[in-house]
Protein backbone atom coordinates (compact mmCIF):
# COMPACT_ATOMS: atom_id res chain seq x y z
CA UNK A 1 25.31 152.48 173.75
CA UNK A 2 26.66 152.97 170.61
CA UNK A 3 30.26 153.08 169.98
CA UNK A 4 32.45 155.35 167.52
CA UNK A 5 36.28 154.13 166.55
CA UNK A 6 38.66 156.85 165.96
CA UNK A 7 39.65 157.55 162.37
CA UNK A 8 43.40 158.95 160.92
CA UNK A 9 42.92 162.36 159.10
CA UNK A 10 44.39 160.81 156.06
CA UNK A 11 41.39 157.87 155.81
CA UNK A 12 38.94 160.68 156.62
CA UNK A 13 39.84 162.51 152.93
CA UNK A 14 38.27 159.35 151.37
CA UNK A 15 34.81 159.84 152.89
CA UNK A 16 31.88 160.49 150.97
CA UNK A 17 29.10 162.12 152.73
CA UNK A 18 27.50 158.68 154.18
CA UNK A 19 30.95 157.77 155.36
CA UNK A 20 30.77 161.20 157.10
CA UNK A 21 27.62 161.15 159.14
CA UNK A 22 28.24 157.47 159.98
CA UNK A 23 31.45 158.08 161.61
CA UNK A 24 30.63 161.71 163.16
CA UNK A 25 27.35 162.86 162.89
CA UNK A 26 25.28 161.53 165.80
CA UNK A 27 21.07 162.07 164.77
CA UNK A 28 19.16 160.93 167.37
CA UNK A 29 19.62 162.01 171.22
CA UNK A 30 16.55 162.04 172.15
CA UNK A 31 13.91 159.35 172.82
CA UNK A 32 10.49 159.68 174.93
CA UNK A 33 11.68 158.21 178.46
CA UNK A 34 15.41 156.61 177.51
CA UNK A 35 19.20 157.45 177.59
CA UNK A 36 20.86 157.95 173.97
CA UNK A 37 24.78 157.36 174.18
CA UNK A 38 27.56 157.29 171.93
CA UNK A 39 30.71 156.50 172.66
CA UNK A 40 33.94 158.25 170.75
CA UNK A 41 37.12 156.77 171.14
CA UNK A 42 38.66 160.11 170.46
CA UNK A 43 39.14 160.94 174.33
CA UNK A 44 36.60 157.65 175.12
CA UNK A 45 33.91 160.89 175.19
CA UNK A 46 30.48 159.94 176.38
CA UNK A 47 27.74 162.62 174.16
CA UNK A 48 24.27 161.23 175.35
CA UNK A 49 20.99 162.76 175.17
CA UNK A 50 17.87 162.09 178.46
CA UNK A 51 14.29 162.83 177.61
CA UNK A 52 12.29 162.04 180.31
CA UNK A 53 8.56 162.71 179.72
CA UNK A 54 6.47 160.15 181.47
CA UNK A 55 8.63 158.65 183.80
CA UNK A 56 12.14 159.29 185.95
CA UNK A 57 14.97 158.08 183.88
CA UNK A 58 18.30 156.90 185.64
CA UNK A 59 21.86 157.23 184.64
CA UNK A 60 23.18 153.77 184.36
CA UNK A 61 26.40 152.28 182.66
CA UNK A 62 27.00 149.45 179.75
CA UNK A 63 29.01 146.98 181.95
CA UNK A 64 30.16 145.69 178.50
CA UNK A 65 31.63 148.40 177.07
CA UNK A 66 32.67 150.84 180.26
CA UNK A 67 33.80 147.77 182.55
CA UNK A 68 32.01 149.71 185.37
CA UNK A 69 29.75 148.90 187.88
CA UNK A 70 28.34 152.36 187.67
CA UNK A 71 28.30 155.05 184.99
CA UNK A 72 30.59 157.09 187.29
CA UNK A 73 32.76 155.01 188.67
CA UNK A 74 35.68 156.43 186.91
CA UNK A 75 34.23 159.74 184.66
CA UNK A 76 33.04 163.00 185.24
CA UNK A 77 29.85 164.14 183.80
CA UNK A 78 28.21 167.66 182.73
CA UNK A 79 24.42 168.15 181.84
CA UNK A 80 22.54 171.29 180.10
CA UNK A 81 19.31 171.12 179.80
CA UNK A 82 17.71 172.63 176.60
CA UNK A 83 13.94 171.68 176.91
CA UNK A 84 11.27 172.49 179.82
CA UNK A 85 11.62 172.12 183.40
CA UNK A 86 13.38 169.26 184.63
CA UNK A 87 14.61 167.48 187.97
CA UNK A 88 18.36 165.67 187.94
CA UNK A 89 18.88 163.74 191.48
CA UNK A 90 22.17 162.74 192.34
CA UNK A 91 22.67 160.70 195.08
CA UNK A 92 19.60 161.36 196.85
CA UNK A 93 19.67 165.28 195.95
CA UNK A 94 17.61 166.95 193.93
CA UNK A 95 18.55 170.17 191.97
CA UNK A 96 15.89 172.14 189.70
CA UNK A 97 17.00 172.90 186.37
CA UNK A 98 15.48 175.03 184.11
CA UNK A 99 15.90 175.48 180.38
CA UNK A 100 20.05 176.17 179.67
CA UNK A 101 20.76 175.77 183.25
CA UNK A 102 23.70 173.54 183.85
CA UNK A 103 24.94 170.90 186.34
CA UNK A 104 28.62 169.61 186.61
CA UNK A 105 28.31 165.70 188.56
CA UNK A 106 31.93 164.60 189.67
CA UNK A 107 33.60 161.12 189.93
CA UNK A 108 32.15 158.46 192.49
CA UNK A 109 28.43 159.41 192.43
CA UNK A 110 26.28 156.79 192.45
CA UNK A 111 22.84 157.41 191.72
CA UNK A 112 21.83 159.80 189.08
CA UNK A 113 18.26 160.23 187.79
CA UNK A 114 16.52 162.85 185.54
CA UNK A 115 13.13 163.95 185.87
CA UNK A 116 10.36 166.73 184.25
CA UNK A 117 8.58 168.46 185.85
CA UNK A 118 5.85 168.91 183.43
CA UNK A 119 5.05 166.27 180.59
CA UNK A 120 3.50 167.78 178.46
CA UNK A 121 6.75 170.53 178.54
CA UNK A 122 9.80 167.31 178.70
CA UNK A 123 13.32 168.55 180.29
CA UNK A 124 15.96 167.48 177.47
CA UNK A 125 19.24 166.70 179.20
CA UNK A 126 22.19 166.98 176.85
CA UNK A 127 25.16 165.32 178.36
CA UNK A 128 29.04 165.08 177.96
CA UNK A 129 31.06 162.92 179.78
CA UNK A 130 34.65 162.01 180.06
CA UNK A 131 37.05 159.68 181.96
CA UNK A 132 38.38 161.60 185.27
CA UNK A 133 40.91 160.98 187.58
CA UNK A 134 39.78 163.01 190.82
CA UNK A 135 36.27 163.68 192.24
CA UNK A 136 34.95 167.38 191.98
CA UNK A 137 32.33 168.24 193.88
CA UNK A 138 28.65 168.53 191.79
CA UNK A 139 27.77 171.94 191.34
CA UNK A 140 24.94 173.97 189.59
CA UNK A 141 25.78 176.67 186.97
CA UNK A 142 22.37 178.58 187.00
CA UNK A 143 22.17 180.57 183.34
CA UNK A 144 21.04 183.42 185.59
CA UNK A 145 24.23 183.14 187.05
CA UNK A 146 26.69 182.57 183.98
CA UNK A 147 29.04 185.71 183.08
CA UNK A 148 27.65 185.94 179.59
CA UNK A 149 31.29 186.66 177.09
CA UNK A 150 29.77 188.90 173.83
CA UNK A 151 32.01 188.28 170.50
CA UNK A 152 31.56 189.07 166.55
CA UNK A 153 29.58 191.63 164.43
CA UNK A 154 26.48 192.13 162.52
CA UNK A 155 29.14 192.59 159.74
CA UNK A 156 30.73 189.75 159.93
CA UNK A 157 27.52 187.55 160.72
CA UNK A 158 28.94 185.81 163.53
CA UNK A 159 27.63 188.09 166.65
CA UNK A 160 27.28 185.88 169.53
CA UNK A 161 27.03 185.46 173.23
CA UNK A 162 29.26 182.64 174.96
CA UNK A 163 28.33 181.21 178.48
CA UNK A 164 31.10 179.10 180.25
CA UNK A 165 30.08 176.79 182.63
CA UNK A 166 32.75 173.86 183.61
CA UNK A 167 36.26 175.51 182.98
CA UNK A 168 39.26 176.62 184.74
CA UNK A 169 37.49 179.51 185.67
CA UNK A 170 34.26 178.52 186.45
CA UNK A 171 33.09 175.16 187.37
CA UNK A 172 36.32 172.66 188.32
CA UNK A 173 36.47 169.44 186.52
CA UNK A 174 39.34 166.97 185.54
CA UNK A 175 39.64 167.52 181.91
CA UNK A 176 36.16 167.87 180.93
CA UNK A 177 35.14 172.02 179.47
CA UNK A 178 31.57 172.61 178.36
CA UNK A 179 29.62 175.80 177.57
CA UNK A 180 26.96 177.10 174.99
CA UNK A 181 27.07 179.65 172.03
CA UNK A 182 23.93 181.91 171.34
CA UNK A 183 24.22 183.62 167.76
CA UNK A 184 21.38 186.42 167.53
CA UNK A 185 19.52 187.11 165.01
CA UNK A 186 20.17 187.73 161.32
CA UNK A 187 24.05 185.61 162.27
CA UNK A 188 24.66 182.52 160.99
CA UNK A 189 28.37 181.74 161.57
CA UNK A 190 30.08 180.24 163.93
CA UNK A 191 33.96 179.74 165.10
CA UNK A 192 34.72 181.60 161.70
CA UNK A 193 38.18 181.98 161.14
CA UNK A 194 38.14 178.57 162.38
CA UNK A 195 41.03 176.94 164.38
CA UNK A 196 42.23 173.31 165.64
CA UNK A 197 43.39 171.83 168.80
CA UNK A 198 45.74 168.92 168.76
CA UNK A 199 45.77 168.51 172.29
CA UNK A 200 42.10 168.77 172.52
CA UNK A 201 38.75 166.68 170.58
CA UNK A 202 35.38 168.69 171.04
CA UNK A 203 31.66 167.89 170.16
CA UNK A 204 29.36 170.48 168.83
CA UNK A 205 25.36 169.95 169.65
CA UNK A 206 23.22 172.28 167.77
CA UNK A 207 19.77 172.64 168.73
CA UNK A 208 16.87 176.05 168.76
CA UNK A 209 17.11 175.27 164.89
CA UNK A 210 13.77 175.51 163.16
CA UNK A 211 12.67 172.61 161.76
CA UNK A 212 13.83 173.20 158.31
CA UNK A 213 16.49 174.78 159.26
CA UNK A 214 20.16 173.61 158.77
CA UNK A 215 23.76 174.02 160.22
CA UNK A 216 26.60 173.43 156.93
CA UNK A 217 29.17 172.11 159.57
CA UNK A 218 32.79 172.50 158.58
CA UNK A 219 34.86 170.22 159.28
CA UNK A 220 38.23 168.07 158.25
CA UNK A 221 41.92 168.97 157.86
CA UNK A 222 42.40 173.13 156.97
CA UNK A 223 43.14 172.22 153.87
CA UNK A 224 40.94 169.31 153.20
CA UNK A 225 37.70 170.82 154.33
CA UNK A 226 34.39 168.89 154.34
CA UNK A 227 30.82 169.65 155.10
CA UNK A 228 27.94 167.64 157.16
CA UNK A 229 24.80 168.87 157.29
CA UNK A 230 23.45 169.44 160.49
CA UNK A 231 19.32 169.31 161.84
CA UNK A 232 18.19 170.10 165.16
CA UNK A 233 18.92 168.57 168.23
CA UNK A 234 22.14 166.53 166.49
CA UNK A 235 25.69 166.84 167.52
CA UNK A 236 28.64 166.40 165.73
CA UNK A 237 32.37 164.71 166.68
CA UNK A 238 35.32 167.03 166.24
CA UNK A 239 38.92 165.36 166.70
CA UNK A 240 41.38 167.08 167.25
CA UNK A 241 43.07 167.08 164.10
CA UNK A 242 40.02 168.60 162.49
CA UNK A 243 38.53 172.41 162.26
CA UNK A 244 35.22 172.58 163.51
CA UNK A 245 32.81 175.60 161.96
CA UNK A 246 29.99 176.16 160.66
CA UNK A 247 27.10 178.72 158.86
CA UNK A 248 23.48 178.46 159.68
CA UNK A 249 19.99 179.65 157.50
CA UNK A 250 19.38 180.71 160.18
CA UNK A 251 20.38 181.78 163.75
CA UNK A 252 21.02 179.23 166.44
CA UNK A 253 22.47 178.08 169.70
CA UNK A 254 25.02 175.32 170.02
CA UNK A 255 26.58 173.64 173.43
CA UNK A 256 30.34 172.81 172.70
CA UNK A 257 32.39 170.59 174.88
CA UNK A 258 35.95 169.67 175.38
CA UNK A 259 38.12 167.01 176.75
CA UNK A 260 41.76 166.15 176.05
CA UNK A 261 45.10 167.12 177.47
CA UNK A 262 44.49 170.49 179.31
CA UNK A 263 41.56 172.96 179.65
CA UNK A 264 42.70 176.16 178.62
CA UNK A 265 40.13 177.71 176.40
CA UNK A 266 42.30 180.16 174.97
CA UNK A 267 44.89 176.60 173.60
CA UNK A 268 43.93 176.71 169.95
CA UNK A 269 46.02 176.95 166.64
CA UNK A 270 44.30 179.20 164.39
CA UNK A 271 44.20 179.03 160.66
CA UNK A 272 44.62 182.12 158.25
CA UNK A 273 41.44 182.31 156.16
CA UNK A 274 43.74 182.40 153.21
CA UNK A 275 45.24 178.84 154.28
CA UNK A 276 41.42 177.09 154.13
CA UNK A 277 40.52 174.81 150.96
């Protein structure tokens, strides 16, 4: 497991763009039959990535750096799935999930495995995970099932569907808040005007990207923007002190996910387009 320090906003202005992607820009998630983790210490968020092609692959935890004797021992967990057919087991239960279906796995559970159904079509779990304080019961969020939330324009090239899943509304976790952004076609932006949340970090994962396609990802203090470019299937760290946006060449879908001090979706301080540099 790799692990990520937090960085003050004012060391961040000094970057340059290796600086960038080595502190926030996580490439690879996905490796045939492994777990890919990073661990932030902004929120001590968990971003990992399953792909389990040949074999089942089990969720286990780095004794060194969690102090656990399981991975949730003392954290929540959410999982989307954005490949093929795939199998998670928890504890002994087994719940089908198919592409963009989602499953929420509360504190205490010991025994977590992922599966595909098909090899040849690999399951790719994408997974957040944060400390918690309470255990939740697991629960599937079927995409059949989400309450799809349509925002934007063609005009302003941001139309877009959102899908919560785990929220106060949906899903109960302890501070954990995950869902997924669909733009349609011929949009490109996303969370444009752009806003921060001090009481909140968040982690972007941007995947259905073409493969030379690109994601300029906004990011930094309102007025001391930077960009990181983005490929498929990478995610990218957002503290809280930063804005987190971003414009496309082409359409795409994104998962974002939350964790800090509450989980009100609506908590964010917005910035006037004409306050951006």
């Amino acid at each position: 497991m790799e692990i990520r320090y937090a960085c003050h906003p004012e060391g961040a202005k000094g970057y340059d763009t290796s600086r960038l992607r080595e502190e926030f820009l996580i490439e690879k998630l996905f490796i045939d039959n492994e777990i890919q983790m990073v661990y932030s210490h902004v929120d001590r968020y968990i971003t990992g990535g399953v792909l389990p092609t040949t074999k089942t692959v089990k969720l286990e935890a780095d004794a060194k750096e969690m102090g656990a004797d399981y991975f949730l021992e003392r954290r929540e967990i959410g999982i989307i799935n954005v490949g093929g057919e795939g199998v998670i087991t928890v504890d002994g239960v087994a719940y089908d999930m198919e592409p963009r279906d989602c499953l929420y796995i509360g504190m205490g559970s010991k025994d977590v495995t992922f599966a595909s159904k098909e090899a040849a079509r690999p399951a790719r779990f994408y997974f957040n995970s944060t400390p918690a304080h309470k255990t939740y019961p697991t629960e599937k969020v079927a995409i059949s099932k989400a309450t799809p939330q349509h925002l934007g324009s063609l005009s302003s090239s941001n139309e877009r569907t959102i899908y919560k899943y785990i929220h106060k509304g949906g899903v109960q976790s302890c501070q954990l808040v995950m869902g997924m952004t669909l733009l349609k076609p011929n949009n490109m932006w996303n969370t444009m005007p752009c806003h921060t949340h001090n009481r909140r970090s968040e982690v972007y994962f941007y995947f259905d990207m073409p493969e030379d396609g690109v994601v300029f990802h906004l990011m930094g203090e309102p007025q001391e923007t930077r960009h990181v470019v983005v490929r498929n299937e990478q995610a990218i760290i957002s503290p809280s002190w930063s804005i987190h946006s971003g414009v496309g060449t082409s359409n795409y879908t994104f998962i974002w996910g939350m964790a800090g001090e509450n989980q009100t979706f609506e908590d964010m301080d917005m910035v006037d387009m004409k306050d951006l540099k």
